[in-house]
Protein backbone atom coordinates (compact mmCIF):
# COMPACT_ATOMS: atom_id res chain seq x y z
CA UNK A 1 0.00 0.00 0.00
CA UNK A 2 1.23 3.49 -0.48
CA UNK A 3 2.74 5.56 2.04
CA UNK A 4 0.44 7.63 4.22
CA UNK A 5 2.37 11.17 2.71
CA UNK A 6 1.30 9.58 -0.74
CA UNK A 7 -2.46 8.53 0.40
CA UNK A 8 -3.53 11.11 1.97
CA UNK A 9 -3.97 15.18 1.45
CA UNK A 10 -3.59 15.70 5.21
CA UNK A 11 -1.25 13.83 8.02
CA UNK A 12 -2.80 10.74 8.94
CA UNK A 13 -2.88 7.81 11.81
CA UNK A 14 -2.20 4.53 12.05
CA UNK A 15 -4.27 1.85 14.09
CA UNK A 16 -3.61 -2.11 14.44
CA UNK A 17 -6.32 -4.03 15.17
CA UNK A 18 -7.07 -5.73 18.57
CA UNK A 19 -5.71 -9.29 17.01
CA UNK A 20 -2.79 -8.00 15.30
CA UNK A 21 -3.89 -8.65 11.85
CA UNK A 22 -5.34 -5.84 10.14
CA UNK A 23 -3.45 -2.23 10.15
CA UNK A 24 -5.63 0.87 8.99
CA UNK A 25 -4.37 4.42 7.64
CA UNK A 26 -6.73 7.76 7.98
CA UNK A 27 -6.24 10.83 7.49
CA UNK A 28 -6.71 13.20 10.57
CA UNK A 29 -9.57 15.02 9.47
CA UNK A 30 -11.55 12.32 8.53
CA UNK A 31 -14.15 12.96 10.85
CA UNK A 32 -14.59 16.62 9.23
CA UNK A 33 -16.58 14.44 6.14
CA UNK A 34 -19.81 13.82 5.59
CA UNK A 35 -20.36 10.82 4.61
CA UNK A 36 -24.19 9.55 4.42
CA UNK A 37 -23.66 7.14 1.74
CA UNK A 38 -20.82 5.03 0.29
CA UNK A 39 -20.44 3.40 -2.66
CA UNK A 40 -18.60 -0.12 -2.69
CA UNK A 41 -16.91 -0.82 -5.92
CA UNK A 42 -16.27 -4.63 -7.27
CA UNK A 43 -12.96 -5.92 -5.74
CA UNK A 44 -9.62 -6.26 -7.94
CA UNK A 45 -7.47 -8.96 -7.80
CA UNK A 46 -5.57 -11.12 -9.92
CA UNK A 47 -7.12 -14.01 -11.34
CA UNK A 48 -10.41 -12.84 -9.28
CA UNK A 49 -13.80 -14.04 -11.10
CA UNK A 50 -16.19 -11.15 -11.59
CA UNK A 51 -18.91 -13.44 -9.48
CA UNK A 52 -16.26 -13.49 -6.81
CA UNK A 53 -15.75 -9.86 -7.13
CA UNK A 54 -19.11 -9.10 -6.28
CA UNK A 55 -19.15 -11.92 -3.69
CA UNK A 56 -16.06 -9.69 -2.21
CA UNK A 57 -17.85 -6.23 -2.32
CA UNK A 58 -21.05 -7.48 -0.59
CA UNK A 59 -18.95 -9.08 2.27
CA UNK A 60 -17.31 -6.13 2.71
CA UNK A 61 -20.07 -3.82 2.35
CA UNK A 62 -22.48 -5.74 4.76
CA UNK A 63 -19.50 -5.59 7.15
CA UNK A 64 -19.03 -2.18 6.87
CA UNK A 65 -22.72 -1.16 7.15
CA UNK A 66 -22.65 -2.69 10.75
CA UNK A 67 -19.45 -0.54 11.89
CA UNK A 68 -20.47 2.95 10.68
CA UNK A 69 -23.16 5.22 10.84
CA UNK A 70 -23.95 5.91 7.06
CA UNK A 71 -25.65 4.32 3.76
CA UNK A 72 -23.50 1.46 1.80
CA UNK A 73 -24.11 0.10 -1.48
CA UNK A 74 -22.75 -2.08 -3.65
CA UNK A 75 -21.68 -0.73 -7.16
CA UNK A 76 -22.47 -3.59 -10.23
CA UNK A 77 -20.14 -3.91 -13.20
CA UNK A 78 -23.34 -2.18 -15.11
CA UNK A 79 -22.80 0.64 -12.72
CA UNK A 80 -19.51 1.02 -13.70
CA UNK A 81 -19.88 1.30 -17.95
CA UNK A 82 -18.67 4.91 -19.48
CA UNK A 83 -17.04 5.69 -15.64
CA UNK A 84 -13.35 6.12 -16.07
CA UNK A 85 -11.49 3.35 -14.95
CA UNK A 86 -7.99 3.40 -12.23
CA UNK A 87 -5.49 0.78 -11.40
CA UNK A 88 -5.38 2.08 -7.74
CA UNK A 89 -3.43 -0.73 -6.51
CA UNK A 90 -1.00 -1.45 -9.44
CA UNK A 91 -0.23 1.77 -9.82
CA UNK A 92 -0.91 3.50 -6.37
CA UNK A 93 -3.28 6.45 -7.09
CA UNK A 94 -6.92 6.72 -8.10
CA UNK A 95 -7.95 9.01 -10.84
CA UNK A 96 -9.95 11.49 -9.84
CA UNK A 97 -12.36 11.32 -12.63
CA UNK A 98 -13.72 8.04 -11.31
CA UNK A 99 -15.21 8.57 -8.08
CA UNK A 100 -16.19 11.92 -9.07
CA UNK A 101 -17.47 10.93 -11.94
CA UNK A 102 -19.32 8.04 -9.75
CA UNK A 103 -20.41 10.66 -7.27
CA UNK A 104 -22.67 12.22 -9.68
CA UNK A 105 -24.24 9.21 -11.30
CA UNK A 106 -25.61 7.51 -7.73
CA UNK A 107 -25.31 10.29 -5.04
CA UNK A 108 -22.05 9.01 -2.92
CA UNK A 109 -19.77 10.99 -0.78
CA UNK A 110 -17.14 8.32 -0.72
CA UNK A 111 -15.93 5.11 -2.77
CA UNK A 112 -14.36 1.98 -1.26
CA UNK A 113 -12.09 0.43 -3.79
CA UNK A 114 -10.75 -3.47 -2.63
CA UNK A 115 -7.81 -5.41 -3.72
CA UNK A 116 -7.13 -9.36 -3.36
CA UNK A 117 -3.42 -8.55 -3.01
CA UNK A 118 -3.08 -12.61 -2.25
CA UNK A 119 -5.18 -15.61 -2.29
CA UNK A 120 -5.34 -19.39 -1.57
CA UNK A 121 -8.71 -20.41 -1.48
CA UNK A 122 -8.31 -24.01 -0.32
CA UNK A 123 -7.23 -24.97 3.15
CA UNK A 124 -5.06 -23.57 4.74
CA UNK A 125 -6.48 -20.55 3.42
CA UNK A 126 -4.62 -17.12 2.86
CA UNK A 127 -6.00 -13.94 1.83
CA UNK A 128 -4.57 -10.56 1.82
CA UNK A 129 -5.98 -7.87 1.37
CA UNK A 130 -6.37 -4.30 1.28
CA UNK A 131 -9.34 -1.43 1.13
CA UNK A 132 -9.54 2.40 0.72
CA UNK A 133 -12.20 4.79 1.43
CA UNK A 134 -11.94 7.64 -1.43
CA UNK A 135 -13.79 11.30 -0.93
CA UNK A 136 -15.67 12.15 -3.70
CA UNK A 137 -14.43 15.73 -2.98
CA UNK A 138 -10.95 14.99 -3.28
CA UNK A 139 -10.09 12.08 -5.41
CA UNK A 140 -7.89 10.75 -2.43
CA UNK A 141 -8.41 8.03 -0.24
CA UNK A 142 -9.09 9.30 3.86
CA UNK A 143 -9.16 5.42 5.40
CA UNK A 144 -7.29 2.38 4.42
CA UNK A 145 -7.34 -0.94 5.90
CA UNK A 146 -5.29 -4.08 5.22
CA UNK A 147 -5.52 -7.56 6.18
CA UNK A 148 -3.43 -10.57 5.81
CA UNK A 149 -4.83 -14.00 7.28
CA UNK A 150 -3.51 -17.37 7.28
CA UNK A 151 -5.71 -19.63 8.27
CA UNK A 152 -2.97 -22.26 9.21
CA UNK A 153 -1.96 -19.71 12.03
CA UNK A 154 -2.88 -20.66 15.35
CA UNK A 155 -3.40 -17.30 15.82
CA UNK A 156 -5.74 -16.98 13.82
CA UNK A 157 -7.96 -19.72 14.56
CA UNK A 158 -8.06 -18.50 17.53
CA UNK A 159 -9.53 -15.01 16.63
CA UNK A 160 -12.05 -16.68 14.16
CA UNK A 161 -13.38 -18.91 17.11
CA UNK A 162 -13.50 -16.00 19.38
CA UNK A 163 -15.51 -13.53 16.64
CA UNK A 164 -17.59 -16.48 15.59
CA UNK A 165 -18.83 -16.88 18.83
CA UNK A 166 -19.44 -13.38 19.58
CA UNK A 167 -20.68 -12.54 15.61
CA UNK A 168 -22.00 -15.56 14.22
CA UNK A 169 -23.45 -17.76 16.84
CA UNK A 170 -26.79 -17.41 15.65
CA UNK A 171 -25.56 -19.63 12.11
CA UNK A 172 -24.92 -22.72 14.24
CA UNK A 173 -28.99 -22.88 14.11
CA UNK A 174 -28.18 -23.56 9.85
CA UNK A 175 -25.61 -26.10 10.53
CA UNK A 176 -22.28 -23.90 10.46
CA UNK A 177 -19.64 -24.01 12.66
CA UNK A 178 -16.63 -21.80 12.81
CA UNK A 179 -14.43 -24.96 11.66
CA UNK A 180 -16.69 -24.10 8.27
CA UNK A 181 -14.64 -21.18 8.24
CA UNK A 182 -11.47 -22.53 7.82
CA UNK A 183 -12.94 -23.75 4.27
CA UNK A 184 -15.12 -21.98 3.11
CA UNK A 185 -13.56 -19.51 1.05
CA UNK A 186 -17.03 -16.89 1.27
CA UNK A 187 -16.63 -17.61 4.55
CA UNK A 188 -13.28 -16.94 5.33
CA UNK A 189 -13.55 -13.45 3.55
CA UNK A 190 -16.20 -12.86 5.23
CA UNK A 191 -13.81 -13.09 8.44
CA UNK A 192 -11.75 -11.22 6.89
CA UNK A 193 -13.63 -8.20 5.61
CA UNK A 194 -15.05 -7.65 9.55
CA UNK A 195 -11.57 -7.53 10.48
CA UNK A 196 -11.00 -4.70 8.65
CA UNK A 197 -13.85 -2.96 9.02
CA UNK A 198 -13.14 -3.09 12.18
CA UNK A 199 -10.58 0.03 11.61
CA UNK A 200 -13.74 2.78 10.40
């Protein structure tokens, strides 16, 4: 990810999660926004599926919806046609056409752009990756999280158990367990993405 004097327009701060495993970036002033409703773009990645994409984007966006206080939707490919298009990952800036541009179209004060840095999706699982929150009014991102989970860490199995208990015990009623989580690859984003929410 690029360096907070690159990200952001203003200094920023840096946060690690509880567990260890995510890290977020934001810039100081971030709570001088107004942000009533977010836009969550298809995730990136190589080799990522555009159904898996999507998959990504909802996880994320359902687990951001239930750590801040504003609107989130998910953005569809068809959403996307005649926008211009950025590489923010590969090459470390967004244009500022795009969420401008994407501003306009459905009403959002902000963008979150994902990447699938890494992947394995079949046990033991890995996944790394990394989010930014873009003003519409600047083009630049004002909150970035990152993640990167191996599920054959002892570590984190241990964190899973612990948030599935405290999230998800409500899915053992439809047969999961947090052992599902370990292969499940929707699953284990889905892990992954409230991690990193975790840092708004």
């Amino acid at each position: 990810m690029v360096s907070c004097a690159l990200l952001f327009a203003s200094s920023c701060a840096t946060n690690t999660s509880v567990d260890g495993f995510a890290r977020f970036d934001h810039a100081t002033d971030l709570d001088t926004y107004s942000l009533k409703r977010v836009g969550v773009l298809p995730f990136t990645g190589t080799g990522l599926e555009a159904s898996t994409a999507r998959d990504c984007a909802e996880a994320f966006a359902s687990a951001l919806a239930r750590e801040a206080n504003f609107e989130v939707r998910v953005l569809d490919p068809r959403d996307l046609e005649e926008v211009p298009k950025s590489e923010t990952f590969r090459r470390g800036w967004t244009h500022p056409a795009t969420p401008i541009e994407l501003a306009k179209r459905y009403g959002l004060d902000a963008v979150v752009i994902g990447d699938v840095r890494r992947a394995q999706w079949f046990p033991p699982q890995r996944l790394d990756l990394s989010v930014d929150l873009i003003a519409v009014e600047t083009g630049v991102p004002i909150w970035s999280g990152s993640v990167d989970l191996d599920s054959g860490d002892e570590r984190v199995r241990t964190a899973l158990k612990r948030w599935y208990r405290h999230e998800r015990r409500g899915d053992d009623a439809r047969g999961e367990t947090w052992e599902l989580y370990l292969l499940s690859p929707r699953l284990f984003f889905e892990f992954a993405a409230a991690q990193t929410a975790r840092g708004f």
